[in-house]
N, C-alpha and C. Protein backbone atom coordinates (compact mmCIF):
# COMPACT_ATOMS: atom_id res chain seq x y z
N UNK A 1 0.84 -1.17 0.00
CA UNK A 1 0.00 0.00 0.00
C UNK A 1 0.88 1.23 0.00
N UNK A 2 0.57 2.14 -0.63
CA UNK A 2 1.44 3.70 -0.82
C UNK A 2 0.52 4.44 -0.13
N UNK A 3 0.75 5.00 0.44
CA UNK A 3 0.17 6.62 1.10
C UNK A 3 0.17 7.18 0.50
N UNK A 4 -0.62 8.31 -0.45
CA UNK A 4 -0.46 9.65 -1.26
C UNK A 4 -1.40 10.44 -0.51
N UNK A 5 -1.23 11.64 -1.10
CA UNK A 5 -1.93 12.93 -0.25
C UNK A 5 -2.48 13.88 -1.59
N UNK A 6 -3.70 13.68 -1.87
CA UNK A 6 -4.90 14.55 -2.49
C UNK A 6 -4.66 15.55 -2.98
N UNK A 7 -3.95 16.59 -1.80
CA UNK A 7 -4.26 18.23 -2.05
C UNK A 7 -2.06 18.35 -2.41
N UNK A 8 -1.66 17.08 -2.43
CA UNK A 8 -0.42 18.08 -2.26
C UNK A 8 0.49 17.45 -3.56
N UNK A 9 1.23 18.45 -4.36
CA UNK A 9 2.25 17.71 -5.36
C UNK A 9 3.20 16.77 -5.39
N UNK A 10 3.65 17.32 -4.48
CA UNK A 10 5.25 16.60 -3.97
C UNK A 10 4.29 15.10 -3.28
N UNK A 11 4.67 14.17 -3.30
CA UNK A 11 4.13 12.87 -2.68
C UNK A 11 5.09 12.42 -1.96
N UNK A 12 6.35 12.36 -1.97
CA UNK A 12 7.14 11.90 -0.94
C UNK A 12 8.26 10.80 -1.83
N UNK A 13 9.27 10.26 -1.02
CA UNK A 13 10.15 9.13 -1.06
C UNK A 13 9.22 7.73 -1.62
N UNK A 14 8.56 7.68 -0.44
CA UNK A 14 7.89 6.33 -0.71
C UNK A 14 6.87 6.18 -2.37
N UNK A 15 6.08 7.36 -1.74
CA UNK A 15 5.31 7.67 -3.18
C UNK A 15 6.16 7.17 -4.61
N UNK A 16 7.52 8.14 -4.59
CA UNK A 16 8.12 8.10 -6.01
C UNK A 16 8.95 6.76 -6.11
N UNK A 17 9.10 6.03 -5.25
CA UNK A 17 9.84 4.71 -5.25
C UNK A 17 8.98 3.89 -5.49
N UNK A 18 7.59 3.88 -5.21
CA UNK A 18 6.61 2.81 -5.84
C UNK A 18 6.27 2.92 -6.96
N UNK A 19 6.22 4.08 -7.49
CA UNK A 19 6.24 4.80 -8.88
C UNK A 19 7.22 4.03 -10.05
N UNK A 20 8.20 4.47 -9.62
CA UNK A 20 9.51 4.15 -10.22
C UNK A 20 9.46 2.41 -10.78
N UNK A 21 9.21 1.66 -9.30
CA UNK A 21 9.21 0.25 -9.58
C UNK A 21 7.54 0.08 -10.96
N UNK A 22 6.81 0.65 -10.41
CA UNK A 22 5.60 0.53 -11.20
C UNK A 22 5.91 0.41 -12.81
N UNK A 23 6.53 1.43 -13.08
CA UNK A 23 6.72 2.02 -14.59
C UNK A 23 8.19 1.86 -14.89
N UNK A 24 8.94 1.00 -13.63
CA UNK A 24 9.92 -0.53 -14.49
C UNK A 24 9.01 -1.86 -14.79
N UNK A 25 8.01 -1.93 -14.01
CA UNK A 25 6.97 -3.26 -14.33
C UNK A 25 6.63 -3.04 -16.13
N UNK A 26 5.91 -1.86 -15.81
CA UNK A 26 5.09 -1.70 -16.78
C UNK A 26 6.12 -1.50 -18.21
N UNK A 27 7.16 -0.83 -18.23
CA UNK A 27 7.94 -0.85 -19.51
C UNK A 27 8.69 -2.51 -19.65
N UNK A 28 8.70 -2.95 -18.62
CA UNK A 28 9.28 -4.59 -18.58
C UNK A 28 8.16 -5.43 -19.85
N UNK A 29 6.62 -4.77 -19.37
CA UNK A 29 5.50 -5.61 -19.99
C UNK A 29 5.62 -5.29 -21.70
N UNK A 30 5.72 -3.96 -21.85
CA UNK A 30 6.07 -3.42 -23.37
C UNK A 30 6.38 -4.13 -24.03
N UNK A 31 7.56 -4.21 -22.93
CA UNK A 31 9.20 -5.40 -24.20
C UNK A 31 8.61 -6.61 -24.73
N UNK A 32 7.91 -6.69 -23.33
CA UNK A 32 7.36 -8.52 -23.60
C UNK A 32 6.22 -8.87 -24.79
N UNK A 33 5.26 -7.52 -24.38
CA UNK A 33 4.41 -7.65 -25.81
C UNK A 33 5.07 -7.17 -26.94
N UNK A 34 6.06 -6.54 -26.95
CA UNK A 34 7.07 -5.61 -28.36
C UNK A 34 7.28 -6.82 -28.62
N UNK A 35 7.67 -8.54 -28.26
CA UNK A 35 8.32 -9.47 -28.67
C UNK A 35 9.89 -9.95 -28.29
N UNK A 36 10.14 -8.82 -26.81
CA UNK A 36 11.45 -9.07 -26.27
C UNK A 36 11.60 -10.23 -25.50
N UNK A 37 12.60 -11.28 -25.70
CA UNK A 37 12.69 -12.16 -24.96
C UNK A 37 13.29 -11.60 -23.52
N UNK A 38 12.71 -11.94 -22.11
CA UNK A 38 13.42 -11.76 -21.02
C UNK A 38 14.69 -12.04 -20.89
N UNK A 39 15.49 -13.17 -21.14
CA UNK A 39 16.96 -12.87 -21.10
C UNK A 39 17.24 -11.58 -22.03
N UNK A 40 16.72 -10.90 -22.58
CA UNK A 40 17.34 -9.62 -23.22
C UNK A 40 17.05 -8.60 -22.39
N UNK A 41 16.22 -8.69 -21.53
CA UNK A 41 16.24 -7.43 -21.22
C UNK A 41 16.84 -7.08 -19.93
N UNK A 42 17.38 -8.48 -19.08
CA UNK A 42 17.95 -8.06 -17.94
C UNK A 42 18.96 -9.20 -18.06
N UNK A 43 20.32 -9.21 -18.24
CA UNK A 43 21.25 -9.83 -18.17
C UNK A 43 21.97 -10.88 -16.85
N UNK A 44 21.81 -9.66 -15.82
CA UNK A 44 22.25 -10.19 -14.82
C UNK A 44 21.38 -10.48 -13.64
N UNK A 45 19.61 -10.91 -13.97
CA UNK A 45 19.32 -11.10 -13.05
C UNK A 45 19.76 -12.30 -12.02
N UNK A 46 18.85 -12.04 -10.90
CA UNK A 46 19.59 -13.32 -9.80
C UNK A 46 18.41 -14.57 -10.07
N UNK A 47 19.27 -15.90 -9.94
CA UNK A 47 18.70 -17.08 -10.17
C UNK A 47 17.99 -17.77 -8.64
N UNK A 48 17.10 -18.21 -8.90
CA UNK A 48 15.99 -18.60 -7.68
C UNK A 48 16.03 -19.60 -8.01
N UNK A 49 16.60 -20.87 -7.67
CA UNK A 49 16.56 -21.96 -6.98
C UNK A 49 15.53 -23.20 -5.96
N UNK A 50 15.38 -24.01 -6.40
CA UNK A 50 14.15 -24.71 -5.17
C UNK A 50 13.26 -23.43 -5.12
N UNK A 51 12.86 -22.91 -5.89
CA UNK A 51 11.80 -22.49 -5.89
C UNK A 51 10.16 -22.59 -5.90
N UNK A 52 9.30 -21.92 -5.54
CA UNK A 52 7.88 -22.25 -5.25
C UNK A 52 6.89 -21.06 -5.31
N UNK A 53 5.64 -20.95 -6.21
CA UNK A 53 4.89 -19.83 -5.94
C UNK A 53 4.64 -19.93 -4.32
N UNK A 54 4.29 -19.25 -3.33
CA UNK A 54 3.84 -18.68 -1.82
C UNK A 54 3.12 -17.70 -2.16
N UNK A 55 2.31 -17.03 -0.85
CA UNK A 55 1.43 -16.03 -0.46
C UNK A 55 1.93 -15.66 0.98
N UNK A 56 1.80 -14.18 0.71
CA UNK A 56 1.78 -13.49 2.01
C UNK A 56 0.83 -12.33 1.36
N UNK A 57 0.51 -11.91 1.63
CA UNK A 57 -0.96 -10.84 1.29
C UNK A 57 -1.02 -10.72 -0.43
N UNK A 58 -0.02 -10.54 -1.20
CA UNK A 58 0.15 -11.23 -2.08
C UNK A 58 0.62 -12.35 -2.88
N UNK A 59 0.29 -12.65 -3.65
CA UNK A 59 1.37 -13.88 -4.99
C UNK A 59 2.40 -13.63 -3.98
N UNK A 60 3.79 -14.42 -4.30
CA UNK A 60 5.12 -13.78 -4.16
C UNK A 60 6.12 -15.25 -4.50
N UNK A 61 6.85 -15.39 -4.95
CA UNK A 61 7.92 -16.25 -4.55
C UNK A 61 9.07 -16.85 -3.93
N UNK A 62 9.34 -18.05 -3.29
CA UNK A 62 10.09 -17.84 -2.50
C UNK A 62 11.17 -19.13 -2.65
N UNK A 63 12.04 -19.20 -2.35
CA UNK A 63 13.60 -20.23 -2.73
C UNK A 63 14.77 -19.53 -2.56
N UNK A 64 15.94 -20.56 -3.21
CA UNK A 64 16.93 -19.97 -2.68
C UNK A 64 17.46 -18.62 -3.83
N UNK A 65 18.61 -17.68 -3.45
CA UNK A 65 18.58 -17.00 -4.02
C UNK A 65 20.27 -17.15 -4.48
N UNK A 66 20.32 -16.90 -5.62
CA UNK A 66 21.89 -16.60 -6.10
C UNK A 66 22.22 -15.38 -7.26
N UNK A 67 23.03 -14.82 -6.60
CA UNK A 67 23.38 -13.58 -7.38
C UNK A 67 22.57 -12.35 -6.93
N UNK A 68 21.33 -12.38 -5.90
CA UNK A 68 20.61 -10.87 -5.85
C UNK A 68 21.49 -9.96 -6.00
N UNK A 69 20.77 -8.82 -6.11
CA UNK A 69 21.62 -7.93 -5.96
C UNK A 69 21.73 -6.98 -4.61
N UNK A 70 20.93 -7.20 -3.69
CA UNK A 70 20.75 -6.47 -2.45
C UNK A 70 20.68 -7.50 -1.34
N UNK A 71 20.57 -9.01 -1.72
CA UNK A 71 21.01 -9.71 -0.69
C UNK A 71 22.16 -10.85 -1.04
N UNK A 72 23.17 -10.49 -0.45
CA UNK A 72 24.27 -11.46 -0.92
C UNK A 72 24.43 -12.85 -0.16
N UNK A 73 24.91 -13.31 -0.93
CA UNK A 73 25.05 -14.79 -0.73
C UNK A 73 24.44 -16.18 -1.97
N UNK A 74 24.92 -17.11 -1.27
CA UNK A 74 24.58 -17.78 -2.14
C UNK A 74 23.56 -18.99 -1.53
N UNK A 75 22.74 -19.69 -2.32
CA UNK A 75 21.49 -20.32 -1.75
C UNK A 75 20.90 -19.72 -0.23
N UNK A 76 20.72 -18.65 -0.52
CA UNK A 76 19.93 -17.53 0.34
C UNK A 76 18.32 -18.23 0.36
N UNK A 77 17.76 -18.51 1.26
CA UNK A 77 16.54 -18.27 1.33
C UNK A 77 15.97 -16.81 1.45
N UNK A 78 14.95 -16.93 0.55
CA UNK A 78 14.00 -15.40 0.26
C UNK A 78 12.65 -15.40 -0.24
N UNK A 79 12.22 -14.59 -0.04
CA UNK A 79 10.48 -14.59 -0.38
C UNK A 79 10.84 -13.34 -1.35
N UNK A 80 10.37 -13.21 -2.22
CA UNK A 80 10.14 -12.35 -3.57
C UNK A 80 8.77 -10.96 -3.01
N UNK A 81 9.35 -9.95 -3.50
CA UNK A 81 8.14 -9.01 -3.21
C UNK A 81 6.97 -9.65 -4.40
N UNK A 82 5.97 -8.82 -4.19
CA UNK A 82 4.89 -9.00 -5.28
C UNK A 82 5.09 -10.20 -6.35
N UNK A 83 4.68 -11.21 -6.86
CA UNK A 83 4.61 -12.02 -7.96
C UNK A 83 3.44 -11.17 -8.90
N UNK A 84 4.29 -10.91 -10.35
CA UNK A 84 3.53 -9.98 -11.15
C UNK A 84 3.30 -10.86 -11.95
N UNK A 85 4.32 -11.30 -12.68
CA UNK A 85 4.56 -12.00 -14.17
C UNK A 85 5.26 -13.35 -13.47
N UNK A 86 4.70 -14.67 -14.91
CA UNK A 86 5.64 -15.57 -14.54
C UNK A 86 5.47 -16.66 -15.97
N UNK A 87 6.49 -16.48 -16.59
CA UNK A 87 6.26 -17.37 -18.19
C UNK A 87 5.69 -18.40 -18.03
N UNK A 88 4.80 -19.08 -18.47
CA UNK A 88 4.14 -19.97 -18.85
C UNK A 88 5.17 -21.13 -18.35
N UNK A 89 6.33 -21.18 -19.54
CA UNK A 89 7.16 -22.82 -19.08
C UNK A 89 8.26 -22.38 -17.44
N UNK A 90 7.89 -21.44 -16.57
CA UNK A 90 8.47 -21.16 -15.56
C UNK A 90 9.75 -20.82 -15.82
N UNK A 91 10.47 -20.56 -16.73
CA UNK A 91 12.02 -19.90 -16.98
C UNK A 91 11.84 -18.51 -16.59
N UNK A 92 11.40 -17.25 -16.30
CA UNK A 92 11.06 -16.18 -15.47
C UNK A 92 10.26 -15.93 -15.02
N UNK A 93 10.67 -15.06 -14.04
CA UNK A 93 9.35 -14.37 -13.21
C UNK A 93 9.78 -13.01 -13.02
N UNK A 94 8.73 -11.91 -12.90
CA UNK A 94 8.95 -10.65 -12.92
C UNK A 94 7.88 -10.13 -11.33
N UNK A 95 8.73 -10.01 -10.90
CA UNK A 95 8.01 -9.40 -9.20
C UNK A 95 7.86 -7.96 -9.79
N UNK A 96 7.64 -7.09 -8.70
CA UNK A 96 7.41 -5.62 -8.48
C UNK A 96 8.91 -5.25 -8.35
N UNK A 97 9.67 -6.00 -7.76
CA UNK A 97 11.03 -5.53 -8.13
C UNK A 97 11.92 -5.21 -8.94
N UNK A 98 11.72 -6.69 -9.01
CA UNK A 98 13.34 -7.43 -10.76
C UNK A 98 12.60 -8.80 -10.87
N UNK A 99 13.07 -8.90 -12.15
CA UNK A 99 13.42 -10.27 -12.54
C UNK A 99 13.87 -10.99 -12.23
N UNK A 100 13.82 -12.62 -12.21
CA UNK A 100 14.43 -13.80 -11.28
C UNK A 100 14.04 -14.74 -13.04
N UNK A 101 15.29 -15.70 -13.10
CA UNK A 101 15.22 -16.37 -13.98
C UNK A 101 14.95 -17.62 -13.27
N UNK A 102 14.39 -18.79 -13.44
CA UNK A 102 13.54 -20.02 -12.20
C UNK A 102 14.54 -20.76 -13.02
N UNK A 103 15.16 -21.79 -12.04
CA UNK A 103 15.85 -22.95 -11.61
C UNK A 103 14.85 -23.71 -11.49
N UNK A 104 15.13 -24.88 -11.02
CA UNK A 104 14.03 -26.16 -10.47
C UNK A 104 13.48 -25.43 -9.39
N UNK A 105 11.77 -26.21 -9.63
CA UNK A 105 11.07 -25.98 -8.72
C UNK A 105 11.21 -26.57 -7.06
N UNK A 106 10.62 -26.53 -6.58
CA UNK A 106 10.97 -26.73 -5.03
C UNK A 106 10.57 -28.53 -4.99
N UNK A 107 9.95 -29.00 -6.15
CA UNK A 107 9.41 -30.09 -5.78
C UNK A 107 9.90 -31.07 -7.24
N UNK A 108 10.78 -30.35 -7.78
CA UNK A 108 11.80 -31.01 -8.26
C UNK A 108 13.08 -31.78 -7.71
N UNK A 109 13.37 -33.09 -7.96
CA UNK A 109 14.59 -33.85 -7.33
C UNK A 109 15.32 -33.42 -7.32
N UNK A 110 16.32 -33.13 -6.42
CA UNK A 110 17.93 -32.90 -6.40
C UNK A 110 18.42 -33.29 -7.65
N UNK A 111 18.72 -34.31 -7.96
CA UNK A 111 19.49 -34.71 -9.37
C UNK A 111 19.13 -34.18 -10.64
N UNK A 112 18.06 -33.37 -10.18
CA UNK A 112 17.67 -33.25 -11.72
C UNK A 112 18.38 -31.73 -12.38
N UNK A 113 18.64 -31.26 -13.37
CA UNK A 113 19.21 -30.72 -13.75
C UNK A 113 18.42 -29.09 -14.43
């Protein structure tokens, strides 16, 4: 949820940071209907691992994480903000954040590749 205020221009930090992510969603969607494949448009996203759709007030996803960019480490457990987008054969997903390219699902075997 964003707070905005009616009578006033300026909206704040929070305001323009939900903004910002909004209308990276929304130019993300462009590409996708323009015919951009997701590996083109973000190179270095981080790979999610044992992964699984979850809910917490929204969609969201959650597994391990490799490469984020704001949480380091490697096979990080993490829950994904917002679940927006998510390709059909599960090779990306597009949160409210960034992009995550999907690894095996959470209920995929170890061995499998």
């Amino acid at each position: 949820m964003v707070m905005f205020y009616p009578r006033k221009v300026e909206q704040g930090a929070g305001f323009d940071y939900q903004l910002a992510r909004l209308i990276a969603l929304a130019d993300d969607m462009k590409e996708i209907r323009a015919g951009v494949p997701p590996e083109h448009l973000v190179v270095d996203a981080p790979i999610l691992e044992r992964w699984m759709l979850a809910n917490r007030p929204a969609p969201c996803l959650a597994g391990l994480s490799f490469g984020h960019p704001l949480l380091p480490g490697e096979a990080r457990p993490v829950a994904t903000s917002d679940l927006c987008l998510i390709a059909d054969d599960h090779s990306w997903a597009r949160t409210l954040s960034r992009w995550y390219r999907l690894g095996r699902p959470a209920d995929s075997p170890l061995g499998d590749s």
